[in-house]
Protein backbone atom coordinates (compact mmCIF):
# COMPACT_ATOMS: atom_id res chain seq x y z
CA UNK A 1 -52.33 -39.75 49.64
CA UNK A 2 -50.14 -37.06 50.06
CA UNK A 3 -49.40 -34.66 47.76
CA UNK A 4 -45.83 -33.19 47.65
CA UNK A 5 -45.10 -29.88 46.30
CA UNK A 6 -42.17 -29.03 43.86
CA UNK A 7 -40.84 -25.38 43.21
CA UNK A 8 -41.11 -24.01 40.22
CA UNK A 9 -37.48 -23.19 38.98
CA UNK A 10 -36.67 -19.97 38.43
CA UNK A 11 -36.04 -18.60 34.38
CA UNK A 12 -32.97 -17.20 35.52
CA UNK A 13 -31.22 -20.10 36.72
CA UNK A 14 -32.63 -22.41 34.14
CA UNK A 15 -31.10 -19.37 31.68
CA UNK A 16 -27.71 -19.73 33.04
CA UNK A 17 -27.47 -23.63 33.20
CA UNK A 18 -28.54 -23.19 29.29
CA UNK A 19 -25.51 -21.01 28.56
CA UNK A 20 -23.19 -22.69 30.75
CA UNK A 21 -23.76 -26.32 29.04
CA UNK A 22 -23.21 -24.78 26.07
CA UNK A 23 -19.89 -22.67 26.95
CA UNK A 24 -18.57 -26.41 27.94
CA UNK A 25 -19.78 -28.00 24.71
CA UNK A 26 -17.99 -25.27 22.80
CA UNK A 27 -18.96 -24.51 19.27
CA UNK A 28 -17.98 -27.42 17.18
CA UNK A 29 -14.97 -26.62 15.47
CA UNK A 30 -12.00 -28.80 16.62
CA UNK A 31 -8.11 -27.29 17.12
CA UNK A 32 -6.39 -27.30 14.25
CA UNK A 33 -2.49 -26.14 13.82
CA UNK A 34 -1.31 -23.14 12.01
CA UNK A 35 -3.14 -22.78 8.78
CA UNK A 36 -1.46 -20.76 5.69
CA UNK A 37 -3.02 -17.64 4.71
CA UNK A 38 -1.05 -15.17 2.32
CA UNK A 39 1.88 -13.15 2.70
CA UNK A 40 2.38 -11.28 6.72
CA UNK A 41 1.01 -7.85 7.14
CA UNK A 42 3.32 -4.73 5.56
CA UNK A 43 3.21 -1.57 5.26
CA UNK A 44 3.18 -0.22 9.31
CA UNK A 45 6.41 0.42 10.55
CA UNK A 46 7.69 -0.45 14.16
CA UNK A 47 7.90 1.75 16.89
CA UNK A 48 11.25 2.75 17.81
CA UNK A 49 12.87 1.42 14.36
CA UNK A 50 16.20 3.11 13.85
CA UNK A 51 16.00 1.65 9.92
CA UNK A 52 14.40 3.98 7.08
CA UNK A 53 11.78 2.39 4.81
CA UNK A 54 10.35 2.97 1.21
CA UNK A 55 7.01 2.74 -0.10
CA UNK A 56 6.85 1.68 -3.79
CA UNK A 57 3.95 1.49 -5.62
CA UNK A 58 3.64 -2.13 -7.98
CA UNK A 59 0.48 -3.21 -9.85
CA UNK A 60 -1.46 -5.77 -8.54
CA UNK A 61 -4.68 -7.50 -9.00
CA UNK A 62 -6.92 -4.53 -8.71
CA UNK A 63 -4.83 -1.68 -9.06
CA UNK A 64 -2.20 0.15 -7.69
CA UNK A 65 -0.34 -1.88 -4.07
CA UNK A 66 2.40 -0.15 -2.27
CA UNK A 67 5.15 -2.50 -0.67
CA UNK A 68 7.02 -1.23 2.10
CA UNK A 69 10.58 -2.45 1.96
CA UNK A 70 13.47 -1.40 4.50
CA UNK A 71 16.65 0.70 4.09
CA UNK A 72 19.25 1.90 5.54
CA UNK A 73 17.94 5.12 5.50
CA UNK A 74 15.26 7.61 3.95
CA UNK A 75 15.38 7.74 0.18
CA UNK A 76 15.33 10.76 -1.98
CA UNK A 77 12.47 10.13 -4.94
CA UNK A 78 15.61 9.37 -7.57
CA UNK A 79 16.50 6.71 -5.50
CA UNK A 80 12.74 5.43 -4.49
CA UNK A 81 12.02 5.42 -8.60
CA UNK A 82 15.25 3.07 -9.72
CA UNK A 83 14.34 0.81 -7.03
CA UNK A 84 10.54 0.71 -8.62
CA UNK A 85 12.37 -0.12 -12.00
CA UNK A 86 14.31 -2.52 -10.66
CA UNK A 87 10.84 -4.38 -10.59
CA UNK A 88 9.32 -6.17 -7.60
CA UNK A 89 11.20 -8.69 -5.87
CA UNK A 90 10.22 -12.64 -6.02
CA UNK A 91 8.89 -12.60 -3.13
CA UNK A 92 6.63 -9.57 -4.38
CA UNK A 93 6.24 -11.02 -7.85
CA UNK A 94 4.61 -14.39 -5.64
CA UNK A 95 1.99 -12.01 -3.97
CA UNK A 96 1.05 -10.99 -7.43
CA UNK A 97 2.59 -7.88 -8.06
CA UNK A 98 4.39 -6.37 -10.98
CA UNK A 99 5.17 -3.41 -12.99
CA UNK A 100 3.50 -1.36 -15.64
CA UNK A 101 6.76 1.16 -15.60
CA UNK A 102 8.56 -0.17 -19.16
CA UNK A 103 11.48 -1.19 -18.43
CA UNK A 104 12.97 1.18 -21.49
CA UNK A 105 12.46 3.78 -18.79
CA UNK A 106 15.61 2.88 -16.49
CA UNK A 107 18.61 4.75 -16.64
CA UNK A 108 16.50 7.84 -18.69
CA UNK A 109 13.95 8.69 -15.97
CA UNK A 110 14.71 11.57 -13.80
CA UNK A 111 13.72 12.94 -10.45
CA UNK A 112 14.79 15.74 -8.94
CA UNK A 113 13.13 17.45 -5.79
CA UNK A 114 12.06 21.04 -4.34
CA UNK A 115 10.12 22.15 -1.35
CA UNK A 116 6.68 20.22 -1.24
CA UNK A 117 7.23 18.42 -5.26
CA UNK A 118 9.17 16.31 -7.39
CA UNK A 119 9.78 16.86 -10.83
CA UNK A 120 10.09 13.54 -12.95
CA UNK A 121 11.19 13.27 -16.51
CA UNK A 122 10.36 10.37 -18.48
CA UNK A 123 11.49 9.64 -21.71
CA UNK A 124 8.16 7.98 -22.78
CA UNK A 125 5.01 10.17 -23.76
CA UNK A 126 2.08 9.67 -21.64
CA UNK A 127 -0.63 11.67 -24.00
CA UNK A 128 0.14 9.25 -26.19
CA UNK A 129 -0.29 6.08 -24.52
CA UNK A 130 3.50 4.95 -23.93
CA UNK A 131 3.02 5.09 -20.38
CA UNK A 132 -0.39 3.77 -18.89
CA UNK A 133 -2.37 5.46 -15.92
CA UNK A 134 -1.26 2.13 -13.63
CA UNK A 135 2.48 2.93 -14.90
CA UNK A 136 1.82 7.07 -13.88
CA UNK A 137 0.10 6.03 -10.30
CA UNK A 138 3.08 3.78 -9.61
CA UNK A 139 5.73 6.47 -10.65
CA UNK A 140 3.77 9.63 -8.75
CA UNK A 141 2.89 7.60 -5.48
CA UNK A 142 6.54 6.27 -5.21
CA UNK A 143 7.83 9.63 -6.10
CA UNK A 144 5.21 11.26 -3.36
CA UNK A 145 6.18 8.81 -0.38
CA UNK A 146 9.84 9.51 -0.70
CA UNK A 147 12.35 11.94 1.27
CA UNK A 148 10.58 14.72 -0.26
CA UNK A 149 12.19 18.47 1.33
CA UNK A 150 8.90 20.60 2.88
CA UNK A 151 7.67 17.51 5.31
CA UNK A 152 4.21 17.30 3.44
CA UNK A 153 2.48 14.42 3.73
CA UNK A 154 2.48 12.32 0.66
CA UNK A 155 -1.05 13.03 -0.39
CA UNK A 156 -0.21 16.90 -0.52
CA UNK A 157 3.14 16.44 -2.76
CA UNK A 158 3.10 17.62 -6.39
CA UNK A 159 4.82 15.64 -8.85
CA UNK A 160 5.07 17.49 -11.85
CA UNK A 161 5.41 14.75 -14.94
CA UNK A 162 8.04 15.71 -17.30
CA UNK A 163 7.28 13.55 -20.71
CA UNK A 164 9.57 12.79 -24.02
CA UNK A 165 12.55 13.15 -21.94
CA UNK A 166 12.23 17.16 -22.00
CA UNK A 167 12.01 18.87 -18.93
CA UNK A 168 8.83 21.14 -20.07
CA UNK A 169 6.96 24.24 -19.35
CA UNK A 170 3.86 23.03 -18.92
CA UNK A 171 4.46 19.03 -16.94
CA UNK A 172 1.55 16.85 -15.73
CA UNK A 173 1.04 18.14 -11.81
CA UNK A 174 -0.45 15.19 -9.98
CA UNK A 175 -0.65 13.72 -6.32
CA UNK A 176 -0.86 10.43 -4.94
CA UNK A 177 -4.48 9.62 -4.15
CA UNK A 178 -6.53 7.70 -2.59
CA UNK A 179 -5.69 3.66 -2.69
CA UNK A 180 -2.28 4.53 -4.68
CA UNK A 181 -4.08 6.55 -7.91
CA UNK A 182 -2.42 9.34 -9.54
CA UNK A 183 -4.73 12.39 -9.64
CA UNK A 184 -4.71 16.00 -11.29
CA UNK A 185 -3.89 18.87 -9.58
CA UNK A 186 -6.93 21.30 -10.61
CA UNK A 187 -6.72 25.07 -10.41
């Protein structure tokens, strides 16, 4: 009888049959079409873009959501703040957003701009409640990301918060924060 001798296979080979049977097999999951997820991305602009946008602030779910929406050109904060009155659009209102600004506040609120801050005059009182913190975030971080004169980034702009309709000596100074929250300027 004669004995015949096989090779032992070598690991490395037997390794890459392993993985190449199962690159062929795939993973399972057939092909499926396009599948509907939620509204498209916002809020980046394009490269090269001759249009202007404006970031408004809305309410949402969990807080403060800025929606970029285009213009003809940059806006001055006046013009960013009626277009946050105006209220988010349907297709805005569908995504879940909407406003905590009262809508008593249109035609009476005020902006008006120097180097590096915006001075807004509502005619509600915020120490007492008439205008929530949501409300404040959405008018400051609008206000903030607006053609403001001094070229500071948003995050550095003061807007000083005028309430009762009186332009006062001593306004709320805050700046847009962190995931669209109005915060105190300290010191």
């Amino acid at each position: 009888m004669t004995s015949r001798h096989f090779p032992r296979p070598n690991r490395a080979a037997l390794a890459l049959t392993v993985l190449l049977a199962a690159g062929v097999t795939g993973c399972g999951i057939g092909t499926t079409g396009p599948v509907r997820a939620g509204a498209p991305a916002s809020g980046v602009q394009r490269p090269g873009d001759g249009a202007g946008t404006v970031r408004l602030y809305f309410a949402g779910p969990y807080g403060p959501r800025p929606v970029t929406r285009r213009t003809d050109a940059a806006l001055a904060p006046q013009q960013a703040l009626d277009l946050l009155l105006d209220g988010p659009t349907r297709a805005e209102r569908e995504r879940g957003l909407t406003t905590h600004v009262a809508s008593g506040a249109a035609g009476r609120l005020t902006a008006t701009t120097s180097d590096g801050a915006v001075d807004v005059v509502v005619p509600l009182r915020v120490s007492a409640g008439e205008l929530d913190v949501t409300a404040v975030s959405q008018l400051v971080c609008t206000a903030a990301h607006a053609d403001v004169p001094g070229d500071l980034p948003a995050d550095e702009v003061d807007v000083r918060i005028h309430e009762n309709g009186i332009r006062s000596a001593r306004p709320w100074t805050l700046r847009c924060g962190a995931g669209g929250n109005a915060t105190p300027v300290t010191g």
